[in-house]
C-alpha atoms as a PDB file:
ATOM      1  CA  UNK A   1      14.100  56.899  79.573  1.00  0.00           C
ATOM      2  CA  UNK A   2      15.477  59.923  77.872  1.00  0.00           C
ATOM      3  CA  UNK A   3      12.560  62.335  76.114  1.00  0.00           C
ATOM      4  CA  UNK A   4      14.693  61.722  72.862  1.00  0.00           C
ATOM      5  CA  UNK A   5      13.947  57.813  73.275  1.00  0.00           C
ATOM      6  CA  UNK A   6      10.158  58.083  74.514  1.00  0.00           C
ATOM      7  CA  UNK A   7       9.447  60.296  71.714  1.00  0.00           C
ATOM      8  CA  UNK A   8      10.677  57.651  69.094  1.00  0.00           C
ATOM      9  CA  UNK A   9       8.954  55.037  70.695  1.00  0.00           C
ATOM     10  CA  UNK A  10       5.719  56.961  70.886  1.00  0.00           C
ATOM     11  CA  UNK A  11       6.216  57.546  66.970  1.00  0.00           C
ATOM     12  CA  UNK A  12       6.576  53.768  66.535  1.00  0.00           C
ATOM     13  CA  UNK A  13       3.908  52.895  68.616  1.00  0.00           C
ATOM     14  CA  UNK A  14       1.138  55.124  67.892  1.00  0.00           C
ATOM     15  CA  UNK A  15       1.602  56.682  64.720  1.00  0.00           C
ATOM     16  CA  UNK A  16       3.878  55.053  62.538  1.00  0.00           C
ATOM     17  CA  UNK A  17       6.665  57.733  60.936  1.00  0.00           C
ATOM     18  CA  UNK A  18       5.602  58.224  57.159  1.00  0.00           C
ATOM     19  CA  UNK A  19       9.339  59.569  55.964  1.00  0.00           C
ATOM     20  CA  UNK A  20      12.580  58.117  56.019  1.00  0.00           C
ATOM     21  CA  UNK A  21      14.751  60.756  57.608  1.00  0.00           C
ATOM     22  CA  UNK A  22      16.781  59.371  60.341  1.00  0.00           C
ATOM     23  CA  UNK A  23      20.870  59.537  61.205  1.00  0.00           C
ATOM     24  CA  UNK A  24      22.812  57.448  58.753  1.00  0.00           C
ATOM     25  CA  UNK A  25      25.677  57.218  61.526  1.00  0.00           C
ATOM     26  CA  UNK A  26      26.549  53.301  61.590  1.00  0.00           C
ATOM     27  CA  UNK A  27      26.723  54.024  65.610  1.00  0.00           C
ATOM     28  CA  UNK A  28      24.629  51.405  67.154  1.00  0.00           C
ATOM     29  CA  UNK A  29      22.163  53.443  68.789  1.00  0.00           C
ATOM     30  CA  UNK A  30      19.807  53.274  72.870  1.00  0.00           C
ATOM     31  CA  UNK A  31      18.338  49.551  72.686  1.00  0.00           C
ATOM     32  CA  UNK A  32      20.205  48.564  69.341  1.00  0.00           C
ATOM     33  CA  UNK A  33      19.853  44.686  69.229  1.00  0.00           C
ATOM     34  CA  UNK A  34      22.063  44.793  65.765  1.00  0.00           C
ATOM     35  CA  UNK A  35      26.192  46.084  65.704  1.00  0.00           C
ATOM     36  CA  UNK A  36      28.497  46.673  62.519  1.00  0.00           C
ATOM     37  CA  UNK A  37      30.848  43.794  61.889  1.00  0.00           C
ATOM     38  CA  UNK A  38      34.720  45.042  62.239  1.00  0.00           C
ATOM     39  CA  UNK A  39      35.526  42.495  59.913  1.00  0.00           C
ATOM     40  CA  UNK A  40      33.298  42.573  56.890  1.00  0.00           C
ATOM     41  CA  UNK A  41      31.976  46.615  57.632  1.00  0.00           C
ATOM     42  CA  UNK A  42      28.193  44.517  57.762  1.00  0.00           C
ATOM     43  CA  UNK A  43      25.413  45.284  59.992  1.00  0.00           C
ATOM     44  CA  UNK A  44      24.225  41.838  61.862  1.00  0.00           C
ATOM     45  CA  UNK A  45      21.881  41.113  64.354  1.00  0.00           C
ATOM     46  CA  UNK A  46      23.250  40.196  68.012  1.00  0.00           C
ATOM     47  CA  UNK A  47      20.301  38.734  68.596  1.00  0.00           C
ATOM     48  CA  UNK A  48      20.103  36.199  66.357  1.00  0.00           C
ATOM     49  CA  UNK A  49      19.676  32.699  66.953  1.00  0.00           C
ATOM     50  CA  UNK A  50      22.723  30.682  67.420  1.00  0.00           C
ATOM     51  CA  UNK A  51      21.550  27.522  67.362  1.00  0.00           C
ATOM     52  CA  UNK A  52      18.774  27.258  64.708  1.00  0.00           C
ATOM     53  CA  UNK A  53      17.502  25.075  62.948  1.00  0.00           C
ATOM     54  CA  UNK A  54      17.172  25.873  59.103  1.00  0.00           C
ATOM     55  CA  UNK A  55      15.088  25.078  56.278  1.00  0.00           C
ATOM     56  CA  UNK A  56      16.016  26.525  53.009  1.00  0.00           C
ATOM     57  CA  UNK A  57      13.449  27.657  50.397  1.00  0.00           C
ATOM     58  CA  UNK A  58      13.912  25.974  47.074  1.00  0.00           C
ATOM     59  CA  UNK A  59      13.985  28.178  44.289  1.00  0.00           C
ATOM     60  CA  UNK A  60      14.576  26.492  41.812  1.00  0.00           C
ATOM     61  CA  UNK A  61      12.778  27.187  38.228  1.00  0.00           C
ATOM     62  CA  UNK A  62       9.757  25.081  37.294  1.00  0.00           C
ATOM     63  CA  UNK A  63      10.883  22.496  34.382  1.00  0.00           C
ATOM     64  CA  UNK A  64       7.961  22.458  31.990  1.00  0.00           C
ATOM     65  CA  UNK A  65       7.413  19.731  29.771  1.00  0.00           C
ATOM     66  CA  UNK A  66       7.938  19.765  26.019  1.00  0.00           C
ATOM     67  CA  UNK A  67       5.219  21.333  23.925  1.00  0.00           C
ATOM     68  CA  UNK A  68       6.418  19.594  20.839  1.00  0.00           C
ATOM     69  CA  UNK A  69       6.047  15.934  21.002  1.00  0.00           C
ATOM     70  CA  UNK A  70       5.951  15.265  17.329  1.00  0.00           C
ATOM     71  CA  UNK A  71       8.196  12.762  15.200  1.00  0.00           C
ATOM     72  CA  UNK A  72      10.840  14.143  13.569  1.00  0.00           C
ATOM     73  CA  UNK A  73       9.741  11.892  10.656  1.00  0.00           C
ATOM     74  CA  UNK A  74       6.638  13.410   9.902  1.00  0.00           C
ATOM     75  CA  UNK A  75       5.795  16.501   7.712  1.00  0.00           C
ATOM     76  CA  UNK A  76       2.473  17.044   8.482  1.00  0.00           C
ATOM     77  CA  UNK A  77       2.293  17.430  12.152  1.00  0.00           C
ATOM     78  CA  UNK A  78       2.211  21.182  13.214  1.00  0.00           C
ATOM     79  CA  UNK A  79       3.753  20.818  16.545  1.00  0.00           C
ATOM     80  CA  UNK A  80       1.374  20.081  19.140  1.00  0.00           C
ATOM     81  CA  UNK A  81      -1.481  17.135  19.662  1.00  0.00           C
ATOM     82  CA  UNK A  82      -5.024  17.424  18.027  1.00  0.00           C
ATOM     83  CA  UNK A  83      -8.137  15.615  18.887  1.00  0.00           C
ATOM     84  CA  UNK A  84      -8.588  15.140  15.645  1.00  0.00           C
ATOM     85  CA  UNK A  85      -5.281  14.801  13.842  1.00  0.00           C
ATOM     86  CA  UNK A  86      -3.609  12.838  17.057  1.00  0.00           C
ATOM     87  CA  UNK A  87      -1.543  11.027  14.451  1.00  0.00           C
ATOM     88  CA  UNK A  88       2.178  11.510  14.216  1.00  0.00           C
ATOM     89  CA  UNK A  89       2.135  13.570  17.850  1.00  0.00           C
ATOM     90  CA  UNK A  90       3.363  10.273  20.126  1.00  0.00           C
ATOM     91  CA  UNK A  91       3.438   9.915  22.500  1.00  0.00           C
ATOM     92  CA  UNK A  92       0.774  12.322  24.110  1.00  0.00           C
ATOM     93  CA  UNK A  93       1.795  13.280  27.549  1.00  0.00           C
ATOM     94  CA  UNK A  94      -1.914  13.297  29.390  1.00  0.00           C
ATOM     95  CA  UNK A  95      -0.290  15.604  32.060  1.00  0.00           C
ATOM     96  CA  UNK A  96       0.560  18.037  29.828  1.00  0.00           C
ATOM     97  CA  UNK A  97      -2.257  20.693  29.359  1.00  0.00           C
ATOM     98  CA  UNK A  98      -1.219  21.683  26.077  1.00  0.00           C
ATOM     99  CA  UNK A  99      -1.782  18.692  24.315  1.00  0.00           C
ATOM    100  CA  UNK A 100      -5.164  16.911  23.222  1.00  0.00           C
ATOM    101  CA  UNK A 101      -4.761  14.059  26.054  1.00  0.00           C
ATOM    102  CA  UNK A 102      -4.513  16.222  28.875  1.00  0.00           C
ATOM    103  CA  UNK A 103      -6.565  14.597  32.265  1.00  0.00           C
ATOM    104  CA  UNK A 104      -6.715  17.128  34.548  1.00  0.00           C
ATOM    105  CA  UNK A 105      -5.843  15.997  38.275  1.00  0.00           C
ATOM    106  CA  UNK A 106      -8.467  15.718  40.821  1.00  0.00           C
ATOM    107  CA  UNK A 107      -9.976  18.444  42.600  1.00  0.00           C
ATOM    108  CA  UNK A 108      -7.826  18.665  46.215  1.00  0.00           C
ATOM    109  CA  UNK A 109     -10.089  17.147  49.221  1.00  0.00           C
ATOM    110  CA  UNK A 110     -11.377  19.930  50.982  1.00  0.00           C
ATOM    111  CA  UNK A 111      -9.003  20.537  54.446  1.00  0.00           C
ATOM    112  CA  UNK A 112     -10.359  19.226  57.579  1.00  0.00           C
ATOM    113  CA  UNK A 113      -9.330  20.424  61.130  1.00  0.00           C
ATOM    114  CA  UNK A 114      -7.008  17.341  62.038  1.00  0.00           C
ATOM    115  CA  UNK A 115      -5.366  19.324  58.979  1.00  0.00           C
ATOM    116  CA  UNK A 116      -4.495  21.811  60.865  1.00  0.00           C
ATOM    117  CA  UNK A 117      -5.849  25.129  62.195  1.00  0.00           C
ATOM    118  CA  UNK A 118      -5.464  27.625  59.304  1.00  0.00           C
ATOM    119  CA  UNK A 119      -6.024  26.899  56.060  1.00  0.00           C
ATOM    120  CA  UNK A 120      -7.725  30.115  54.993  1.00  0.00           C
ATOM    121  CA  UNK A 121      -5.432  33.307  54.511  1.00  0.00           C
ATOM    122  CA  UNK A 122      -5.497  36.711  52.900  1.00  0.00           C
ATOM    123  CA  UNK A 123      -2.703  38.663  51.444  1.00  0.00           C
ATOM    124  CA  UNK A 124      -2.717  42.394  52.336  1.00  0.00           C
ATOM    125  CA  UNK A 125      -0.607  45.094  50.349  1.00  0.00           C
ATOM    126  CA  UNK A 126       1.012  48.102  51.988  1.00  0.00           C
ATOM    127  CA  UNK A 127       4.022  50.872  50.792  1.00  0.00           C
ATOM    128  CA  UNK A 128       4.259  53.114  48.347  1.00  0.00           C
ATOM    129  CA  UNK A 129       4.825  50.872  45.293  1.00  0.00           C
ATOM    130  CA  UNK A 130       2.272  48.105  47.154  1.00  0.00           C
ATOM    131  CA  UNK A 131       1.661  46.560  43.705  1.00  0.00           C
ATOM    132  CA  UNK A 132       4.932  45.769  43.127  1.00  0.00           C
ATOM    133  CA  UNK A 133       6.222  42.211  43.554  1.00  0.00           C
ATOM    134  CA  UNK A 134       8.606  40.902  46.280  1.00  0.00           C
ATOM    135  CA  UNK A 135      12.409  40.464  46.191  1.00  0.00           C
ATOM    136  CA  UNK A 136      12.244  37.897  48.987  1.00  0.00           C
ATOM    137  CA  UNK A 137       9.162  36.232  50.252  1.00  0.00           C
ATOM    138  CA  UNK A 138       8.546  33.418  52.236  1.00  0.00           C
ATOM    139  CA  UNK A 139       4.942  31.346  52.488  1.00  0.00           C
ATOM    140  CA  UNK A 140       5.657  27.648  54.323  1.00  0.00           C
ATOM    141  CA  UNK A 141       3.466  25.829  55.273  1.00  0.00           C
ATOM    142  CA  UNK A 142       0.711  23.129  53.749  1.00  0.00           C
ATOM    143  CA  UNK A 143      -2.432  24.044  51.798  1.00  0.00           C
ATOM    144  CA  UNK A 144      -4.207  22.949  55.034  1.00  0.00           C
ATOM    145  CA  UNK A 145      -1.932  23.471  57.542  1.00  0.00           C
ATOM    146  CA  UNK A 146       0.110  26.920  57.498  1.00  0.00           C
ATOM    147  CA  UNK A 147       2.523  28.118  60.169  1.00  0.00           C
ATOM    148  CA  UNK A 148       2.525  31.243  62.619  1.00  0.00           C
ATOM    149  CA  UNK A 149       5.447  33.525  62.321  1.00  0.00           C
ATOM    150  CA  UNK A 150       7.249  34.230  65.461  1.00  0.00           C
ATOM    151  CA  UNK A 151      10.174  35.580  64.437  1.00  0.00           C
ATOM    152  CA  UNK A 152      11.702  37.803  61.184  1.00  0.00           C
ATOM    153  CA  UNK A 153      15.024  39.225  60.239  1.00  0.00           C
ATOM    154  CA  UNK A 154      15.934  40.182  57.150  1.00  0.00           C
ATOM    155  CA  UNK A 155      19.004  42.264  55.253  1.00  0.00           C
ATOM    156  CA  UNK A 156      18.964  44.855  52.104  1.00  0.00           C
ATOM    157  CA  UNK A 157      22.296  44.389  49.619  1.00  0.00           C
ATOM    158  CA  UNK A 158      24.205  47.625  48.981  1.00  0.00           C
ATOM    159  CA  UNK A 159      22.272  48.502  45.701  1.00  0.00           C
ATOM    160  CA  UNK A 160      18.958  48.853  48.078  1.00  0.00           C
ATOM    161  CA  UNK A 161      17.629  45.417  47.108  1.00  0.00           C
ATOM    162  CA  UNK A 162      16.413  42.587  49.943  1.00  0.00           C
ATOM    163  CA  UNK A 163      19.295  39.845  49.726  1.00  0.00           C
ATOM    164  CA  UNK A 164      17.609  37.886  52.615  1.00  0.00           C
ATOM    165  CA  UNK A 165      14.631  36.987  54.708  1.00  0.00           C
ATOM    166  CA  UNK A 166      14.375  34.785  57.441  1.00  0.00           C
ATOM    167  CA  UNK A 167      11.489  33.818  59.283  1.00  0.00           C
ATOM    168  CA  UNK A 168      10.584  31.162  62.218  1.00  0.00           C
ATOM    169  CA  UNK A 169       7.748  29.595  61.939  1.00  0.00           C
ATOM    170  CA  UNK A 170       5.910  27.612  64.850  1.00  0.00           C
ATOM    171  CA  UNK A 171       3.023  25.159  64.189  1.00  0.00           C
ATOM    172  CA  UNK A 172      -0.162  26.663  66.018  1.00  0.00           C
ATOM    173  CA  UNK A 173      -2.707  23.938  67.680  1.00  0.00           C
ATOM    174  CA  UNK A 174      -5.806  23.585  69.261  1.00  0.00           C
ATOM    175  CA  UNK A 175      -5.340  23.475  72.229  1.00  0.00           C
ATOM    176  CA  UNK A 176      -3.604  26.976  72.038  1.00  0.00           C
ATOM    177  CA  UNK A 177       0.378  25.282  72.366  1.00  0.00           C
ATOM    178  CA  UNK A 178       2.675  25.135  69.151  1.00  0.00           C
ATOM    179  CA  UNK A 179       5.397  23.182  68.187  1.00  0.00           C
ATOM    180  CA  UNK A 180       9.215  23.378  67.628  1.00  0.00           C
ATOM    181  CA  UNK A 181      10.725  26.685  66.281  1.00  0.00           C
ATOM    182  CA  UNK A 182      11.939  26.389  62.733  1.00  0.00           C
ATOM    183  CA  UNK A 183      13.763  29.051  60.707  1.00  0.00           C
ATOM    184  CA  UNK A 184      13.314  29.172  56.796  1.00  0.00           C
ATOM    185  CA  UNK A 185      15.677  31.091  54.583  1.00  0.00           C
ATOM    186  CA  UNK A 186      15.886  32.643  51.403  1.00  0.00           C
ATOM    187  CA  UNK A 187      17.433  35.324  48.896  1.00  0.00           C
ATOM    188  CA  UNK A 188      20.485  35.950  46.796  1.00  0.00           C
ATOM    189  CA  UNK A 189      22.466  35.501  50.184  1.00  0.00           C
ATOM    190  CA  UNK A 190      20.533  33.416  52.583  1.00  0.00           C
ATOM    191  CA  UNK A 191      23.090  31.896  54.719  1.00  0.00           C
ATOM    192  CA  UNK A 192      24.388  35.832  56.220  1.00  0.00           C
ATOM    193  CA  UNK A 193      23.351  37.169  59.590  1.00  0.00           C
ATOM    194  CA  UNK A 194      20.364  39.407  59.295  1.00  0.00           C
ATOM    195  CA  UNK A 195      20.662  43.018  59.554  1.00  0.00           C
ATOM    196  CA  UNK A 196      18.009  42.810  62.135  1.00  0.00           C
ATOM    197  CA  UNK A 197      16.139  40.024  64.085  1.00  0.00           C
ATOM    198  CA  UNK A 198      12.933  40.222  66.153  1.00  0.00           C
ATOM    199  CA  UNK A 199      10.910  37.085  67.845  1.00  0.00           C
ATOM    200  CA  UNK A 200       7.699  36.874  70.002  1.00  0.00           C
ATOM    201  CA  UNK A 201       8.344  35.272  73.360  1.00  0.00           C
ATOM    202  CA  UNK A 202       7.038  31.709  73.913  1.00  0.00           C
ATOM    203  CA  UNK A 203       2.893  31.805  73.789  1.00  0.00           C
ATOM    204  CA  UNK A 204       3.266  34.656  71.344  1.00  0.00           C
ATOM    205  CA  UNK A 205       2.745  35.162  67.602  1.00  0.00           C
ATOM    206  CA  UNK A 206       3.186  37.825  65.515  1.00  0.00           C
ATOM    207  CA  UNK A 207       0.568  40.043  63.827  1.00  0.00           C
ATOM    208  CA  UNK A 208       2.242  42.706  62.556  1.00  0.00           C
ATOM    209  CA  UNK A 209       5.617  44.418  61.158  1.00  0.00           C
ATOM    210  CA  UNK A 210       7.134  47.529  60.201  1.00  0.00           C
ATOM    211  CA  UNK A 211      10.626  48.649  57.841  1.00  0.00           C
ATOM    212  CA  UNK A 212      12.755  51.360  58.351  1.00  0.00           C
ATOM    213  CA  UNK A 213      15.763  52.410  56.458  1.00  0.00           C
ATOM    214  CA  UNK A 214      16.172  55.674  57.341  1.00  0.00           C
ATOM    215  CA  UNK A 215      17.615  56.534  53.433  1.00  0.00           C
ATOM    216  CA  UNK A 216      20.124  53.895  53.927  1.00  0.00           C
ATOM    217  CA  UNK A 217      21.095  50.757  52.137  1.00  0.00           C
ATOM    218  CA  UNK A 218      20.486  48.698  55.237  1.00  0.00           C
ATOM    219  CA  UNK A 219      17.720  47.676  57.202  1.00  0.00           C
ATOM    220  CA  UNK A 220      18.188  49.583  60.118  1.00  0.00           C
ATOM    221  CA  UNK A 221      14.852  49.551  61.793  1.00  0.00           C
ATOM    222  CA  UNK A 222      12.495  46.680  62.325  1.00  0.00           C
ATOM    223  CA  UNK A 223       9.516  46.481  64.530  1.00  0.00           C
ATOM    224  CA  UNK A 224       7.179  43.124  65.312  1.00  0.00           C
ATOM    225  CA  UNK A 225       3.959  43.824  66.596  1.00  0.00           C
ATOM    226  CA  UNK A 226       2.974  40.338  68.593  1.00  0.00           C
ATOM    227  CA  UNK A 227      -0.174  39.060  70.478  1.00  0.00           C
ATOM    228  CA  UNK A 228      -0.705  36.452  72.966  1.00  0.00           C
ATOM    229  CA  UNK A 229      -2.057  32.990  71.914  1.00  0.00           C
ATOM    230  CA  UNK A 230      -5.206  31.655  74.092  1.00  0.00           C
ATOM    231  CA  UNK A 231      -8.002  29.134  73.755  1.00  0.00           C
ATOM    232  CA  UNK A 232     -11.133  31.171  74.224  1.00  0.00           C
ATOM    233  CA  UNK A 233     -14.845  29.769  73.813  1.00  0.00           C
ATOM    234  CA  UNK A 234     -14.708  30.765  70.002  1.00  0.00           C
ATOM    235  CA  UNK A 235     -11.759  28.386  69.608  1.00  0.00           C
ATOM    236  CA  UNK A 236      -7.748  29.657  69.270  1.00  0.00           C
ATOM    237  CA  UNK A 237      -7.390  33.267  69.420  1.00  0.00           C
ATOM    238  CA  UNK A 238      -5.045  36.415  69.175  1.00  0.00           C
ATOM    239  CA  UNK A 239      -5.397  37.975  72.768  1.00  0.00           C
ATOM    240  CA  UNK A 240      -4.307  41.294  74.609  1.00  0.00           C
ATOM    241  CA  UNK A 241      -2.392  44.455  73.388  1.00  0.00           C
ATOM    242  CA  UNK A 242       0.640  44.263  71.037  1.00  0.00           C
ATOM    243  CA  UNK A 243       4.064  42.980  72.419  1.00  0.00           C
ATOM    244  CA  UNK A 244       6.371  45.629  70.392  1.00  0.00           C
ATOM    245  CA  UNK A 245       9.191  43.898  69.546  1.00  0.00           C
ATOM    246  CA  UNK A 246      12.080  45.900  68.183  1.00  0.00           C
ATOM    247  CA  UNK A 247      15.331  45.427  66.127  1.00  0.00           C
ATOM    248  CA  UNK A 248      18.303  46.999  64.299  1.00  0.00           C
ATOM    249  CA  UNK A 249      20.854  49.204  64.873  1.00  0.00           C
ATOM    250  CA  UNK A 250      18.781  51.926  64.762  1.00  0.00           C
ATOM    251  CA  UNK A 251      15.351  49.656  66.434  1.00  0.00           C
ATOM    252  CA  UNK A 252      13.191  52.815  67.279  1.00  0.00           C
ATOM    253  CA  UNK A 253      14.325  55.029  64.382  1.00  0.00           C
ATOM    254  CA  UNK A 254      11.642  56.307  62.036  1.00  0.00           C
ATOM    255  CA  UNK A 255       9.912  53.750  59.751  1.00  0.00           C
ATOM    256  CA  UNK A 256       9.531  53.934  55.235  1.00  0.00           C
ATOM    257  CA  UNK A 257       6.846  55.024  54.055  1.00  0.00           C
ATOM    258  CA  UNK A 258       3.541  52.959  54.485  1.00  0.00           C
ATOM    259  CA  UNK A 259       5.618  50.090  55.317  1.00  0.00           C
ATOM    260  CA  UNK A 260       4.509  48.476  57.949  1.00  0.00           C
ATOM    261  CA  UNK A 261       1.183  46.067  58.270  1.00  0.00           C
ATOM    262  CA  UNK A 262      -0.911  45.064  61.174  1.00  0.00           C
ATOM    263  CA  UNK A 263      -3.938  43.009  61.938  1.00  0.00           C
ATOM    264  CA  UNK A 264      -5.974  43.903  64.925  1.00  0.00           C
ATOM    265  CA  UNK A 265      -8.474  40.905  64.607  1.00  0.00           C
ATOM    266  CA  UNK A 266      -8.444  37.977  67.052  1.00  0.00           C
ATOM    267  CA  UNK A 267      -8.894  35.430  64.725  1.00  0.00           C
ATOM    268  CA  UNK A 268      -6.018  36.617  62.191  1.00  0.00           C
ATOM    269  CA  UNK A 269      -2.021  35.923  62.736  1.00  0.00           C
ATOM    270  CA  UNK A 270       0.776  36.274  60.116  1.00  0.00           C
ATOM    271  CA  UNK A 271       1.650  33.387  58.154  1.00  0.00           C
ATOM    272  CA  UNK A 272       4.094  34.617  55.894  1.00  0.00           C
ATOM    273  CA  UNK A 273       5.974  38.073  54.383  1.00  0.00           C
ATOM    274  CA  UNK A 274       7.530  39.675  51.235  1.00  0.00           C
ATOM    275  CA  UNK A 275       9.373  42.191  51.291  1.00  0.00           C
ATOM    276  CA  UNK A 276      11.401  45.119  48.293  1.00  0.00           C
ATOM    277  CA  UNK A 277      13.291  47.830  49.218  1.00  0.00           C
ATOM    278  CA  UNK A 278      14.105  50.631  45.942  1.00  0.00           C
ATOM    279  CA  UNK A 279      15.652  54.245  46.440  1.00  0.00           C
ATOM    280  CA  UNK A 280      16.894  53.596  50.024  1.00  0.00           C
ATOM    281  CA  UNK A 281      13.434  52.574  51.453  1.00  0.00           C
ATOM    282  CA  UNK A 282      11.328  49.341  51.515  1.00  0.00           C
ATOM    283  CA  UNK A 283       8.226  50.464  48.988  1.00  0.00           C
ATOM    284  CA  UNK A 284       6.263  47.137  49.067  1.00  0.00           C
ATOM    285  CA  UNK A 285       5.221  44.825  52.045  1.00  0.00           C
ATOM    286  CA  UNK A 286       3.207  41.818  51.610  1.00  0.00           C
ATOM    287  CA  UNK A 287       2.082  39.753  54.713  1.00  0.00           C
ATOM    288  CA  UNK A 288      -0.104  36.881  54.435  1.00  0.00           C
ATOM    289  CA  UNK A 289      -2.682  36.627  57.097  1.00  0.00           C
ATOM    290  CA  UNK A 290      -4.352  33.233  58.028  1.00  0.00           C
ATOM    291  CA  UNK A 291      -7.356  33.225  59.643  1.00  0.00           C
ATOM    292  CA  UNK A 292      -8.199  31.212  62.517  1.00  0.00           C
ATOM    293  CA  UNK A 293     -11.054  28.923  62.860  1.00  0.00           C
END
């Protein structure tokens, strides 16, 4: 390994880069796992599964129902239902909360563990604009029953927004095994090849990721930090030093500014990610952590 290379990967590693300075050369670089398409001038990931099996994310807008359920025919009603002056506001939709009928739904029974294993998560903030929201995120999964990650790839649109994010998920069980890889997909252009692509080998999970851009308008760097799943006396746990896992055209170049996120506890595993990119460099990362029983 050349001392150019070993010193990037030490900088990845063990202290992750806090500026975005690297070589905006479209040159696939040592170790790239991502190439520039001839055809459309895009950066995609080689490395990228072929075969996959997808699950879009809907995103499609809530309909609310109608506030105003009042006769047309009648004066007197102001607009919305009344205990007291129900007259003239039929029919009252009970599942409405706005109006005077309203019954709300019944608590949710509490989860169980034939659920699943993680039902309990925590959402952790990092960047330099950490409270700002995400441009793609993706959060599968049941109330009781949510997914490790195993794989991410993702791609920033030429005006330095996130256009996609795609991550495989793999049901987690007891007896430290997990199901079926499954790929989700969202953004403004979902169905592209990622920029860049990492995934854990098999018995692996990832707890951790990191974003470079390197003052580009492409996501040039990405890094998954992965542990080892095992069934320990304590139940399903997050075992061993990190697998480092990297990706891009550039996959050891230097990473944006506070964005990346890890989790060094046994009993925590990512469950889901959001992601913005402004000014050439991803400024908020959101990962959802689940906690293990």
């Amino acid at each position: 390994m050349s001392l150019k290379r070993m010193l990037s990967v030490i900088a990845v590693v063990a202290v992750p880069v806090l500026s975005a300075c690297g070589s905006a050369d479209d040159a696939p670089l040592d170790g790239a796992t991502s190439v520039v398409d001839p055809a459309t001038g895009e950066i995609v990931a080689t490395n990228f599964p072929k075969d996959a099996r997808f699950l879009d994310v809907a995103t499609a807008a809530v309909v609310q129902p109608p506030i105003d359920t009042c006769r047309i025919d009648d004066p007197d009603c102001v607009g919305t239902c009344s205990p007291i002056r129900d007259y003239g506001c039929e029919p009252c939709d009970s599942t409405n909360p706005l109006h005077w009928c309203y019954v709300p739904p019944p608590p949710p029974p509490p989860c169980t563990a034939a659920d699943g294993l993680i039902s309990q998560y925590r959402e952790q903030r990092t960047g330099l604009e950490s409270t700002q929201n995400y441009e793609v995120q993706i959060f599968e999964g049941s109330r009781c029953n949510r997914w490790v990650v195993t794989g991410i790839g993702a791609s920033i649109v030429s005006d330095s927004n996130y256009e996609q994010l795609v991550i495989e998920y793999r049901e987690l069980y007891a007896n430290g095994t997990m199901g079926p890889r499954m790929l989700y997909r969202t953004g403004s252009n979902p169905y592209r090849t990622p920029e860049a692509w990492v995934q854990a080998t098999d018995g692996y999970a990832l707890v951790g990721v990191a974003a470079g851009q390197q003052g580009t308008h492409d996501l040039r760097t990405l890094v998954g930090y992965a542990r080892q799943v095992v069934v320990t006396s304590s139940g399903v746990r997050m075992s061993g030093s990190y697998q480092y896992l990297y990706g891009g055209i550039n996959p050891y170049g230097t990473i944006d500014n506070q964005a990346y996120n890890t989790t060094p506890n046994d009993n925590e595993v990512f469950i889901g990610l959001g992601l913005r990119s402004a000014v050439q460099q991803t400024k908020t990362l959101i990962s959802f952590i689940g906690t293990l029983p």
